[in-house]
C-alpha atoms as a PDB file:
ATOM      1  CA  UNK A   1       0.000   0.000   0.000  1.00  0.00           C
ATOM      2  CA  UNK A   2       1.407   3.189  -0.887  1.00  0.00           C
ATOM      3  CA  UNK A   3       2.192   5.625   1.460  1.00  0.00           C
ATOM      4  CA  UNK A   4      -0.805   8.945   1.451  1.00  0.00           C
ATOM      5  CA  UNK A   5       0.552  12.095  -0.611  1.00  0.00           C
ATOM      6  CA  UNK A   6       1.900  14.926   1.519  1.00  0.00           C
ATOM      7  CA  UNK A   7      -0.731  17.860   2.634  1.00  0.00           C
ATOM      8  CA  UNK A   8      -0.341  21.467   2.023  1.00  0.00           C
ATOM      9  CA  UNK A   9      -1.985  23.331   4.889  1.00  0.00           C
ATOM     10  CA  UNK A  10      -2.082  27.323   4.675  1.00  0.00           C
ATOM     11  CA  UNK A  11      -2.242  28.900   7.630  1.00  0.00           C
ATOM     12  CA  UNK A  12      -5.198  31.416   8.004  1.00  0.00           C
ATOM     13  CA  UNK A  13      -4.258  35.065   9.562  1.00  0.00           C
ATOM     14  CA  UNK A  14      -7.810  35.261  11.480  1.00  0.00           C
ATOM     15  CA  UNK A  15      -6.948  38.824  13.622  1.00  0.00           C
ATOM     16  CA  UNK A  16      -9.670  38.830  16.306  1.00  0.00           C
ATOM     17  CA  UNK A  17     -12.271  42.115  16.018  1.00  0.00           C
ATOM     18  CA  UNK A  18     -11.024  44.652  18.241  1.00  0.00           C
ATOM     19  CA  UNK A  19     -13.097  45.408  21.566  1.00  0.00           C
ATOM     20  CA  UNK A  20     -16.073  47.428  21.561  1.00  0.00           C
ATOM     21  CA  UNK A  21     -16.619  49.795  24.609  1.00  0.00           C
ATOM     22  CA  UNK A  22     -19.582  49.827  26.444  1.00  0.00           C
ATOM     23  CA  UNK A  23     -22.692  51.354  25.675  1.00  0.00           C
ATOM     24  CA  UNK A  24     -23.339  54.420  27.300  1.00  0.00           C
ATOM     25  CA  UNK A  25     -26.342  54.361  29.344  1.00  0.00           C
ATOM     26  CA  UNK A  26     -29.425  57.600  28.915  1.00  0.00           C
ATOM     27  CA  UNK A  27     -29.315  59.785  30.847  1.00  0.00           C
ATOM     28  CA  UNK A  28     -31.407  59.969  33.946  1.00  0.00           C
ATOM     29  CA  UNK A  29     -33.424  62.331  35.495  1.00  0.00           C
ATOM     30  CA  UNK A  30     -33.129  62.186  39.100  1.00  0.00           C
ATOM     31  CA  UNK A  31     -36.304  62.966  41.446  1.00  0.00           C
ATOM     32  CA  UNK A  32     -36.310  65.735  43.657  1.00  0.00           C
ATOM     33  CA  UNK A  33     -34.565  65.382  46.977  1.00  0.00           C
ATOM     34  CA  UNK A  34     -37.019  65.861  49.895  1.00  0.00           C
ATOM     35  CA  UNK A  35     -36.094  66.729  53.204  1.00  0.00           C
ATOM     36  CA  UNK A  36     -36.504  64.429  55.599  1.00  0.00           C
ATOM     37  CA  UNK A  37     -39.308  65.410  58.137  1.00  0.00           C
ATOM     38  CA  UNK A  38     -37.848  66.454  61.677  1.00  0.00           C
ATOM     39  CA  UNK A  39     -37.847  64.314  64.446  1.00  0.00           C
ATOM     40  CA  UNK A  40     -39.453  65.450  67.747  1.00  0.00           C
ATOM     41  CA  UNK A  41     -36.165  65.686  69.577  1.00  0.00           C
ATOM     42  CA  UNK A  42     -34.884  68.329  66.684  1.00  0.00           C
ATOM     43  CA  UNK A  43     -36.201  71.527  66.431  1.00  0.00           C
ATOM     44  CA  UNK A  44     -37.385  72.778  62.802  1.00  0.00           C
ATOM     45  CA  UNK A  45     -34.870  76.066  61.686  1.00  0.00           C
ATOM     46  CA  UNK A  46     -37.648  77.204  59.784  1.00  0.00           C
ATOM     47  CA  UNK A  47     -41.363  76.929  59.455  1.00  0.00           C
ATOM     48  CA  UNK A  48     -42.724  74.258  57.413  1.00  0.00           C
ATOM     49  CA  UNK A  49     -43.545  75.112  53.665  1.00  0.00           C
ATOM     50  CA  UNK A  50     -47.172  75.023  52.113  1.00  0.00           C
ATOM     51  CA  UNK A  51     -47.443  72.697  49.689  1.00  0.00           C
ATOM     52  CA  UNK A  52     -49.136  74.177  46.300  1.00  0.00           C
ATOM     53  CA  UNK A  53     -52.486  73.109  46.267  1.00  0.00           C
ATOM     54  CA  UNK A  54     -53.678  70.934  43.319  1.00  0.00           C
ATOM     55  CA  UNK A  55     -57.210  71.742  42.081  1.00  0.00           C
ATOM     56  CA  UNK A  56     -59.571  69.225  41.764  1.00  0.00           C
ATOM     57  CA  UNK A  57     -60.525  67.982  38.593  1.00  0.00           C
ATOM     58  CA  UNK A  58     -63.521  65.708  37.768  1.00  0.00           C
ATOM     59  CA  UNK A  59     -63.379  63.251  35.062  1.00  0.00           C
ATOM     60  CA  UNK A  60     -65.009  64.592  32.206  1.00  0.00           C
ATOM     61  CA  UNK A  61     -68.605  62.752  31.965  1.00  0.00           C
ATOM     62  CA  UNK A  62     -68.986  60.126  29.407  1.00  0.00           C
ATOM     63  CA  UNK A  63     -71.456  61.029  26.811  1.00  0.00           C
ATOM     64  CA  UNK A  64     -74.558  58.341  27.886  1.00  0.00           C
ATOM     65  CA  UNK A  65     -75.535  55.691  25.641  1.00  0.00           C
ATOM     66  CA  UNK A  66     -79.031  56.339  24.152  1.00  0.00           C
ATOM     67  CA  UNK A  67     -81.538  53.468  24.682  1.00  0.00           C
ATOM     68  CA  UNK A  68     -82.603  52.664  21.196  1.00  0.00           C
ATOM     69  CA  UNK A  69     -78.692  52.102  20.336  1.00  0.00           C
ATOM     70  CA  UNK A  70     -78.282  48.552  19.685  1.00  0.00           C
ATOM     71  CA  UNK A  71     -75.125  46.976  21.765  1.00  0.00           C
ATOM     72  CA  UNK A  72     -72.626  45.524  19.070  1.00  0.00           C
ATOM     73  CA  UNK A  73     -71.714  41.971  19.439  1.00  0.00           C
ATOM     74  CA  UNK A  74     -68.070  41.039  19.509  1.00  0.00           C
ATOM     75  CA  UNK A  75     -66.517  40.216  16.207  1.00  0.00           C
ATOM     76  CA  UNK A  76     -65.201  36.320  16.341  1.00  0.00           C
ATOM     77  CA  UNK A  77     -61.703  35.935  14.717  1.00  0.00           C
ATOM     78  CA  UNK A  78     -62.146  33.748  11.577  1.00  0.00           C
ATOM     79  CA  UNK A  79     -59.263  32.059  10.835  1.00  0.00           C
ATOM     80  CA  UNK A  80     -61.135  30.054   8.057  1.00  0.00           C
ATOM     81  CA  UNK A  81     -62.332  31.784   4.725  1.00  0.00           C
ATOM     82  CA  UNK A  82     -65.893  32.102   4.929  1.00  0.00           C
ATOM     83  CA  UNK A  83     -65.968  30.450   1.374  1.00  0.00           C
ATOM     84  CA  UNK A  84     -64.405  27.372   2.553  1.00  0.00           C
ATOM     85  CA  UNK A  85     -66.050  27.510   6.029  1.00  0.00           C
ATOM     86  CA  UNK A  86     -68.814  25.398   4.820  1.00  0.00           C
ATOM     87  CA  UNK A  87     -66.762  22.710   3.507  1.00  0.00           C
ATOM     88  CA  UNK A  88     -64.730  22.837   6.495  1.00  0.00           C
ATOM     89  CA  UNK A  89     -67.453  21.804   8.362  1.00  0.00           C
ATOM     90  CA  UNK A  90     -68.811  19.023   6.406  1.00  0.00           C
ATOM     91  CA  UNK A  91     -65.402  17.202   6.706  1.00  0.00           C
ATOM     92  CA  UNK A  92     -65.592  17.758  10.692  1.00  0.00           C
ATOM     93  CA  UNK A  93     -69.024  16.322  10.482  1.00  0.00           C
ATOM     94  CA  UNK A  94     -67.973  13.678   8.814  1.00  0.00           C
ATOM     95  CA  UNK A  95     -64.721  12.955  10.934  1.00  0.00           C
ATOM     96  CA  UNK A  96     -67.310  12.458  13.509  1.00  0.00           C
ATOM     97  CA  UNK A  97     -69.939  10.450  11.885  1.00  0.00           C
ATOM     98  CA  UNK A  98     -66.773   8.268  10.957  1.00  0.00           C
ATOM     99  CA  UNK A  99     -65.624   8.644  15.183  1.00  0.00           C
ATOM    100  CA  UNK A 100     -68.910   7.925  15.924  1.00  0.00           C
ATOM    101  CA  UNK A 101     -69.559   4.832  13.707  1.00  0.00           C
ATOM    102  CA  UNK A 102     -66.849   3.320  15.117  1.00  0.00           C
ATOM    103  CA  UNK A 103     -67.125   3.532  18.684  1.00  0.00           C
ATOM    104  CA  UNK A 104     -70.531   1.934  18.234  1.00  0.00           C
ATOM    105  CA  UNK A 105     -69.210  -1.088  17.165  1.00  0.00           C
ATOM    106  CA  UNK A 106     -67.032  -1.441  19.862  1.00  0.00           C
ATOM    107  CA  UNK A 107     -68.579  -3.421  23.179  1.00  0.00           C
ATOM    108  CA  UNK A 108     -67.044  -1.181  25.951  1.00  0.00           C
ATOM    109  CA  UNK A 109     -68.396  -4.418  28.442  1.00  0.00           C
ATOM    110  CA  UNK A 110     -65.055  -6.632  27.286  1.00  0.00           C
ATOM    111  CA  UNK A 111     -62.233  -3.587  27.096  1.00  0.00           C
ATOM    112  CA  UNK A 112     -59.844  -3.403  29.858  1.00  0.00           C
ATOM    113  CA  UNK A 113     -59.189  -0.888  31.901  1.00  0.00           C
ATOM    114  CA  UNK A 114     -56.719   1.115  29.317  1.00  0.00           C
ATOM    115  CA  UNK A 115     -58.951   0.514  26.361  1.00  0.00           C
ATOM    116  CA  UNK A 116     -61.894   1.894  28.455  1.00  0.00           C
ATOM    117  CA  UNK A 117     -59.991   5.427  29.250  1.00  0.00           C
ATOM    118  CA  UNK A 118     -59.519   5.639  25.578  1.00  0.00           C
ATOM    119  CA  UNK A 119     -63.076   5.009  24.865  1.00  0.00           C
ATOM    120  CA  UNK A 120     -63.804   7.188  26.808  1.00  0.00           C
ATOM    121  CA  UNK A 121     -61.560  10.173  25.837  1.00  0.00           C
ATOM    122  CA  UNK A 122     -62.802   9.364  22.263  1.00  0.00           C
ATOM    123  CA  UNK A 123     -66.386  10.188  22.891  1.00  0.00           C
ATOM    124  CA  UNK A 124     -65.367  13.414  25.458  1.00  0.00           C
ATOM    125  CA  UNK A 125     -63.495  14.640  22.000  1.00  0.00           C
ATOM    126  CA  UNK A 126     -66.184  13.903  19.847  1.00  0.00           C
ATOM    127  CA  UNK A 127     -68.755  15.965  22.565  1.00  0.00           C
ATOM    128  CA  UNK A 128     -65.930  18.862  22.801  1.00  0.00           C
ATOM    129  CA  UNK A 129     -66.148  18.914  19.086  1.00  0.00           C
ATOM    130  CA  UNK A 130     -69.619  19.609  18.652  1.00  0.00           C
ATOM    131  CA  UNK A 131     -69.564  22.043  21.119  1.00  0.00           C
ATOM    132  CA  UNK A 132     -66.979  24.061  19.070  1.00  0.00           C
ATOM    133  CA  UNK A 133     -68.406  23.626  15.723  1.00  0.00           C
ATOM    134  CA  UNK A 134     -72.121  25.091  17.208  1.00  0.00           C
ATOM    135  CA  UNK A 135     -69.649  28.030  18.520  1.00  0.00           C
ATOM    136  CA  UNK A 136     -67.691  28.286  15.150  1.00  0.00           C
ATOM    137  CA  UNK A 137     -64.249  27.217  16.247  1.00  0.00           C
ATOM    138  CA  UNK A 138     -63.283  25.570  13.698  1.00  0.00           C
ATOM    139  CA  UNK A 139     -59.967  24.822  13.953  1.00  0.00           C
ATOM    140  CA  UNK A 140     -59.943  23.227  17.692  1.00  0.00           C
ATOM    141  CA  UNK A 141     -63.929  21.334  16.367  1.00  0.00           C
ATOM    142  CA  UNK A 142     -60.641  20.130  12.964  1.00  0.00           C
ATOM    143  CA  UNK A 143     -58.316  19.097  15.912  1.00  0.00           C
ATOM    144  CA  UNK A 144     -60.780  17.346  18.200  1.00  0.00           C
ATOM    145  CA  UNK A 145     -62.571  15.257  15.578  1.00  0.00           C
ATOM    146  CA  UNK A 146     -59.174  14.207  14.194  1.00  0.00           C
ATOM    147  CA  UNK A 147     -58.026  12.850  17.915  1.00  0.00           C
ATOM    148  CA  UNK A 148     -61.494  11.155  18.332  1.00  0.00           C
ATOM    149  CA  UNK A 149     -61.593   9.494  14.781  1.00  0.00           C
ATOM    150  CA  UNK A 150     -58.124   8.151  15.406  1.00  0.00           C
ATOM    151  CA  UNK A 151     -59.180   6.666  19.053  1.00  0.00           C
ATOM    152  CA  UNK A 152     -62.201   5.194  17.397  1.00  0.00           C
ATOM    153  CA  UNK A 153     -60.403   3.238  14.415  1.00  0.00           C
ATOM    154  CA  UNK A 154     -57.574   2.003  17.353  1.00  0.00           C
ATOM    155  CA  UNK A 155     -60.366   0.558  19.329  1.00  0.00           C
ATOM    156  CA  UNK A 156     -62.546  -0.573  16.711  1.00  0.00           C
ATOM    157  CA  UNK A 157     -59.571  -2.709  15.250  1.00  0.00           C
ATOM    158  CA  UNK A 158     -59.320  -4.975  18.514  1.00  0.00           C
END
């Protein structure tokens, strides 16, 4: 076996960056020294000062809200088009039809313990799901319906 071919190496001149001082910090402005109030033992040189009195102000009344004003309803954050909402919402329904349809073939009397908390979980997901599609979150309705469809095809394939 022949013996490896020499190496060239260069050597690299890396200088280091010089130092960078420290950032001066903003100036400050520096609250008023008070006097510090005289003990009973000390006599006061002078007599105390009158503090400037600050006028009272009243908040400025809030112009009332007439009756026959209707009260706005909060605007819900859509994070679905409303083109593709309905859509959306078919294939949740259907992720839970398909949730559903399994867990009722499954005979929760012969699952263990384990297989019971699942079953369980499965349908709490596929009741939390509802309950956000009726109040238009669709994206956590998407998320729940995916968990309980995957729980229901585990335990359906015992």
């Amino acid at each position: 076996m022949p013996a490896p071919p020499p190496r060239d190496i260069e050597p690299t001149d890396v200088e280091a960056p010089p130092p960078v001082g420290l950032v001066q910090e903003p100036a400050r402005n520096a609250p008023p020294r008070t006097r510090p109030p005289a003990t009973r033992d000390q006599p006061r040189d002078e007599p105390p000062k009158a503090e400037p009195t600050k006028p009272v102000t009243t908040p400025a009344a809030e112009p009332a809200r007439q009756p026959d004003e209707p009260a706005r309803a909060p605007t819900t954050l859509q994070t679905t088009p409303p083109a593709s909402e309905v859509e959306v919402e078919r294939s949740i329904r259907a992720s839970l039809a398909r949730a559903n349809a399994d867990l009722a073939r499954v005979d929760y009397r012969q699952l263990n313990k384990d297989a019971r908390t699942q079953y369980d979980t499965a349908k709490r997901f596929v009741s939390q799901s509802d309950e956000a599609l009726r109040s238009k979150n669709l994206v956590f309705a998407r998320s729940l319906a995916d968990k309980a469809a995957t729980l229901a095809a585990q335990l359906a394939g015992r």
